[in-house]
N, C-alpha and C. Protein backbone atom coordinates (compact mmCIF):
# COMPACT_ATOMS: atom_id res chain seq x y z
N UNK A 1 -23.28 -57.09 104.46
CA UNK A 1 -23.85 -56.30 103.40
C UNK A 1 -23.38 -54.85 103.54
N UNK A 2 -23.33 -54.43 102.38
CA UNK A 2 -22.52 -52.66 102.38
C UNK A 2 -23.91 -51.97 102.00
N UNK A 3 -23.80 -50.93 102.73
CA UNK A 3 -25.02 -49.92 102.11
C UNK A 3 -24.22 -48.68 101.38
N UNK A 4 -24.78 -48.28 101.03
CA UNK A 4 -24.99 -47.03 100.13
C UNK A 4 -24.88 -45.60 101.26
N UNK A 5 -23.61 -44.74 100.71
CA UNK A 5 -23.91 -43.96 100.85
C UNK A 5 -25.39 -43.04 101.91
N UNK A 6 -26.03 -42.97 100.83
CA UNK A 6 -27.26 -42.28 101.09
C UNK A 6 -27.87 -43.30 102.21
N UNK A 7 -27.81 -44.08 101.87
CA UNK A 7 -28.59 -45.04 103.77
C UNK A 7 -27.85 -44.61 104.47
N UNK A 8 -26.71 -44.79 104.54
CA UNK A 8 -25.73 -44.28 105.78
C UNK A 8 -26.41 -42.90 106.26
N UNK A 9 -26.71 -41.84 105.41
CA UNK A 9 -26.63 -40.47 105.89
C UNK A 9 -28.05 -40.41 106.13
N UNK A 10 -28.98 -41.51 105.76
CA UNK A 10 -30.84 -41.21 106.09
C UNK A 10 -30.55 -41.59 107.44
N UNK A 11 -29.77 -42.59 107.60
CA UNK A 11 -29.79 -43.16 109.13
C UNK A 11 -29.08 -42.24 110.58
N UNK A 12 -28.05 -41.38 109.81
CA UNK A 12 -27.20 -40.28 110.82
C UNK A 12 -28.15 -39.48 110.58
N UNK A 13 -28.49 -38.87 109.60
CA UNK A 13 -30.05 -38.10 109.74
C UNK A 13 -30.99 -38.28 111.00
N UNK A 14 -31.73 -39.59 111.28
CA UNK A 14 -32.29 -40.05 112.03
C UNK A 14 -31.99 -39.95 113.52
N UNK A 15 -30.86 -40.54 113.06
CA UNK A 15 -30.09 -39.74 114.86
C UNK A 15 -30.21 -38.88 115.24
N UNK A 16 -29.75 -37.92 114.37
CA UNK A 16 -29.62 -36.34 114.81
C UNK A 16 -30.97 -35.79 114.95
N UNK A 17 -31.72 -36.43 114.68
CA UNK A 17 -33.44 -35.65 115.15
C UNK A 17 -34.12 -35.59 113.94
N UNK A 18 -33.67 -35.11 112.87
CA UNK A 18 -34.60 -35.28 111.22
C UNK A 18 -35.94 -35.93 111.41
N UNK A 19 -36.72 -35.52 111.15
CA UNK A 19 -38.15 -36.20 111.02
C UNK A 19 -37.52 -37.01 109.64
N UNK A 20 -38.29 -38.39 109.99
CA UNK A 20 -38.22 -39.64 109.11
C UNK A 20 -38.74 -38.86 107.58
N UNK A 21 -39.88 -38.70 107.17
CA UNK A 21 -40.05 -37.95 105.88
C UNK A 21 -38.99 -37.05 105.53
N UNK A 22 -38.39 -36.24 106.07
CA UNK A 22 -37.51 -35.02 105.33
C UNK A 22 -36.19 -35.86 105.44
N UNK A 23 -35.97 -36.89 106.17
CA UNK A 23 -34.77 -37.56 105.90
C UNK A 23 -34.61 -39.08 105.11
N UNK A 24 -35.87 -39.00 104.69
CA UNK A 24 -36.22 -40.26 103.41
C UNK A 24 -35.80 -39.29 102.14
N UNK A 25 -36.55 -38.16 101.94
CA UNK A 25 -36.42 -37.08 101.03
C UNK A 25 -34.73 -36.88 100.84
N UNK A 26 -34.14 -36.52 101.88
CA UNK A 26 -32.50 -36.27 101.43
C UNK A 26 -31.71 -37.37 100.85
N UNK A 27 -32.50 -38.51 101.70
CA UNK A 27 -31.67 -39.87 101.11
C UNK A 27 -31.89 -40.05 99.69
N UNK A 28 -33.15 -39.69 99.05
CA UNK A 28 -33.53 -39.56 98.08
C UNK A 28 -32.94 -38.69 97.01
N UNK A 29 -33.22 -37.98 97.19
CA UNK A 29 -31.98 -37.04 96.36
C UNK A 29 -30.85 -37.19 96.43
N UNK A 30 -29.68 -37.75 97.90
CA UNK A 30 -28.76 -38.26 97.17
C UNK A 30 -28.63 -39.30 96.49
N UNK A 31 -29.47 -40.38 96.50
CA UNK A 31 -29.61 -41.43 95.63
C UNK A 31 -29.83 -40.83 94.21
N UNK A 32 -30.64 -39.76 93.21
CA UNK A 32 -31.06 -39.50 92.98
C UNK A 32 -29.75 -38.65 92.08
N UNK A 33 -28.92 -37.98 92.64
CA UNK A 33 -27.85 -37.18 92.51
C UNK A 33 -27.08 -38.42 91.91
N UNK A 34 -27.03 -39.76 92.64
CA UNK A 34 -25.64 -40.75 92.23
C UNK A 34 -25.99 -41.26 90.72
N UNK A 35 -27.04 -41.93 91.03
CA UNK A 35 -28.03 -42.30 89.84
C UNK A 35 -28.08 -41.95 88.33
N UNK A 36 -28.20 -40.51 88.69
CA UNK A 36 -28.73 -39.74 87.49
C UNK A 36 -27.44 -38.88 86.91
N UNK A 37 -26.34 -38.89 88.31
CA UNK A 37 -24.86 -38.48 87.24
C UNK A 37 -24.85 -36.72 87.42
N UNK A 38 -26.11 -36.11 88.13
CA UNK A 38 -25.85 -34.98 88.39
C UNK A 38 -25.25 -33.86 88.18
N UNK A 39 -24.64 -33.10 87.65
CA UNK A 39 -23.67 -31.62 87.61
C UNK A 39 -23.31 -31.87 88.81
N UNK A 40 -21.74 -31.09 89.59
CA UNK A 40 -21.31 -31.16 90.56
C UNK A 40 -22.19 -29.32 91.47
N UNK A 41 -23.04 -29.11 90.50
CA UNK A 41 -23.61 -27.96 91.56
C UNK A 41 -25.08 -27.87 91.84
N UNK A 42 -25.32 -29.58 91.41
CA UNK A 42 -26.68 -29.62 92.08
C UNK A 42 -26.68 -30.55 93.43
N UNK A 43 -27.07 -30.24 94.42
CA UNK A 43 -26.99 -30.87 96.14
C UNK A 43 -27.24 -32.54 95.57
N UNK A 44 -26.96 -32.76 96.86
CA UNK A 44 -26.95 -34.29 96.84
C UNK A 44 -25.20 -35.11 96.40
N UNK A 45 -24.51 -34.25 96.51
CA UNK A 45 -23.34 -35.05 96.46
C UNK A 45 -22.76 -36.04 97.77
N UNK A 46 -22.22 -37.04 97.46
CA UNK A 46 -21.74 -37.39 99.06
C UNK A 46 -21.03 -36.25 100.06
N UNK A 47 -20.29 -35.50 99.68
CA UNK A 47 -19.33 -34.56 100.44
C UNK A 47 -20.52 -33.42 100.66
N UNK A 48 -21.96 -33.43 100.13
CA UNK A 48 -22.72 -32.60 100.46
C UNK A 48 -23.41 -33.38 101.94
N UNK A 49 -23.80 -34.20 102.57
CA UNK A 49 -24.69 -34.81 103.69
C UNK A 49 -24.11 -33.58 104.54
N UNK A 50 -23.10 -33.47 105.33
CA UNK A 50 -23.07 -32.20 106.41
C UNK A 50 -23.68 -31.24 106.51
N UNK A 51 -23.37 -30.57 105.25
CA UNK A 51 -24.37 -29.32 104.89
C UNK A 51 -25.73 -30.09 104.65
N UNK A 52 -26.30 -30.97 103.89
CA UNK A 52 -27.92 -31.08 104.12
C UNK A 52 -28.12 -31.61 105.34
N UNK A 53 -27.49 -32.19 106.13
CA UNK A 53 -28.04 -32.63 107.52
C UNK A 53 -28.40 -31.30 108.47
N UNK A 54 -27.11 -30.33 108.36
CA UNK A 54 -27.20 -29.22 108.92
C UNK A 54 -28.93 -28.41 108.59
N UNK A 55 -28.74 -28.56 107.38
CA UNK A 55 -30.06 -27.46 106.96
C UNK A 55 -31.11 -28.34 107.47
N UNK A 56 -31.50 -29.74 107.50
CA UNK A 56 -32.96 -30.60 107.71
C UNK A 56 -32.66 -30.18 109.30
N UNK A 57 -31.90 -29.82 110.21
CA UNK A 57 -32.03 -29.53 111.62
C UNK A 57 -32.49 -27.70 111.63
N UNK A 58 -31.54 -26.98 110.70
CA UNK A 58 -31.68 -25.70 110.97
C UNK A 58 -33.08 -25.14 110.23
N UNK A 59 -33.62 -25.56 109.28
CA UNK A 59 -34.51 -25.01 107.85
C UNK A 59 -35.41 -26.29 107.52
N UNK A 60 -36.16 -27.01 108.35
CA UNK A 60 -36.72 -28.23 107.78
C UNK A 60 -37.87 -27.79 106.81
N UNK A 61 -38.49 -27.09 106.51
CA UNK A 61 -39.47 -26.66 105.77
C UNK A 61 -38.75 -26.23 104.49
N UNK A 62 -38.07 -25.47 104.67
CA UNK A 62 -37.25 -24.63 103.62
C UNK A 62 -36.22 -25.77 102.45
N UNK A 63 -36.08 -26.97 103.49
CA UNK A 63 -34.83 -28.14 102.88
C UNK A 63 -36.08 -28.90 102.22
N UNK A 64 -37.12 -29.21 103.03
CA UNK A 64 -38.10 -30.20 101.92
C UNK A 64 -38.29 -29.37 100.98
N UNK A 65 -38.93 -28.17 100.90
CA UNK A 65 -39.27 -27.55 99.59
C UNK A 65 -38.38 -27.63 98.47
N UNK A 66 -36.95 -27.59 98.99
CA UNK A 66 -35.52 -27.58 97.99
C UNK A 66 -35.70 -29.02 98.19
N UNK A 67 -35.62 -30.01 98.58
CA UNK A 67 -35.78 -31.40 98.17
C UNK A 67 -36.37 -31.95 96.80
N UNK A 68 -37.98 -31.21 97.50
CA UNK A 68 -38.64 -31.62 96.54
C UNK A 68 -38.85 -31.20 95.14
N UNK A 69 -38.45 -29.80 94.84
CA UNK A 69 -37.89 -29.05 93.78
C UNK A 69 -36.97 -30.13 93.12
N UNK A 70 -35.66 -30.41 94.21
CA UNK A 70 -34.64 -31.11 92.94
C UNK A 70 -35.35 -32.68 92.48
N UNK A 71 -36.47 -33.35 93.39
CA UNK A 71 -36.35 -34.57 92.75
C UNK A 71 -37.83 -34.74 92.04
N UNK A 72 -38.48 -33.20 91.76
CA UNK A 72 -39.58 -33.10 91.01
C UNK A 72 -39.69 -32.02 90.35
N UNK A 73 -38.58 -31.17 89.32
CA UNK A 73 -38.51 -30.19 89.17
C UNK A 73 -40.02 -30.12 88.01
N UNK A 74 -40.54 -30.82 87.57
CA UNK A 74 -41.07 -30.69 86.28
C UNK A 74 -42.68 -30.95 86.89
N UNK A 75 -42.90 -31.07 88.21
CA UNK A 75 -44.20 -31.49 88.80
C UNK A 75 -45.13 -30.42 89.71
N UNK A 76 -45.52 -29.34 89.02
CA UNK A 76 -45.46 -27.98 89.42
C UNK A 76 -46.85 -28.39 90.18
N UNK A 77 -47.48 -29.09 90.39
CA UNK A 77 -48.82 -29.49 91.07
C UNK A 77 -48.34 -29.83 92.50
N UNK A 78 -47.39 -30.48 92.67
CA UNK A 78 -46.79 -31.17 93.37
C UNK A 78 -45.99 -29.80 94.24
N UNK A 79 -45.06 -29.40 93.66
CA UNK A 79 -44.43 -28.20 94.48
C UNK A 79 -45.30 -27.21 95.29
N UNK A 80 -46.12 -26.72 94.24
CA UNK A 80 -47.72 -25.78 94.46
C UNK A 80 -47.85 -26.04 95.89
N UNK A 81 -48.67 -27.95 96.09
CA UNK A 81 -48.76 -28.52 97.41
C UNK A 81 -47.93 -28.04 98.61
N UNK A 82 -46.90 -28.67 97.97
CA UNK A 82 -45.72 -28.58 99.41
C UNK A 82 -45.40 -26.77 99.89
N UNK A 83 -45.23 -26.29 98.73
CA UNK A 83 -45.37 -24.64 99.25
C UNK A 83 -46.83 -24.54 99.91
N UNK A 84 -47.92 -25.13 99.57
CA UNK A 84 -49.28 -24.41 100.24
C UNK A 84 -49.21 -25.29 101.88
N UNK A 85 -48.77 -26.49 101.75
CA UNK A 85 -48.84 -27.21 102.91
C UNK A 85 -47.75 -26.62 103.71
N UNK A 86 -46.72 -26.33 103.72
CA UNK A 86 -45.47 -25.56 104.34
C UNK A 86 -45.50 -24.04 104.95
N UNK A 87 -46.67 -23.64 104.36
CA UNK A 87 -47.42 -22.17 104.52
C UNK A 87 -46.08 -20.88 103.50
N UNK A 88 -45.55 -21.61 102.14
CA UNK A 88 -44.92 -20.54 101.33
C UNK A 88 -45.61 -19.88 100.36
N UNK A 89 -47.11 -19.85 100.53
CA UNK A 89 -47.43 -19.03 99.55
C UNK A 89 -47.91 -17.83 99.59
């Protein structure tokens, strides 16, 4: 069986230390990015995983918030949360 992209990089995610949630979240958005056909300048491209793996090790708070922004831009209840739970407000 072939996986996808984005499994591949939730799973090197995993390796590299990523907490399981913020690296379900990236897999998500690149799924999310393939899916939906994306602009080439919104994250989540395949040639993007380096740079988001980098940031879920360097910025894990800062990468979920931008996660969850791109795969809920319209769910301002929802963001609200994750900024109040993350301590960005």
């Amino acid at each position: 069986m072939m996986n996808d992209y984005w499994d591949d990089w939730q799973k090197e995610a995993l390796a590299a230390g990523v907490k399981a949630p913020l690296a379900k979240l990236g897999m998500e958005v690149m799924k999310a990015n393939r899916k939906n056909r994306w602009p080439k300048h919104f994250i989540g491209r395949m040639e993007d995983g380096p740079m988001m793996l980098a940031m879920c090790l360097e910025e894990p708070d800062e990468t979920e918030l931008l996660f969850i922004e791109n795969l809920h831009p319209y769910d301002d209840k929802l963001i609200a949360a994750t900024k109040k739970r993350l301590c960005f407000d």
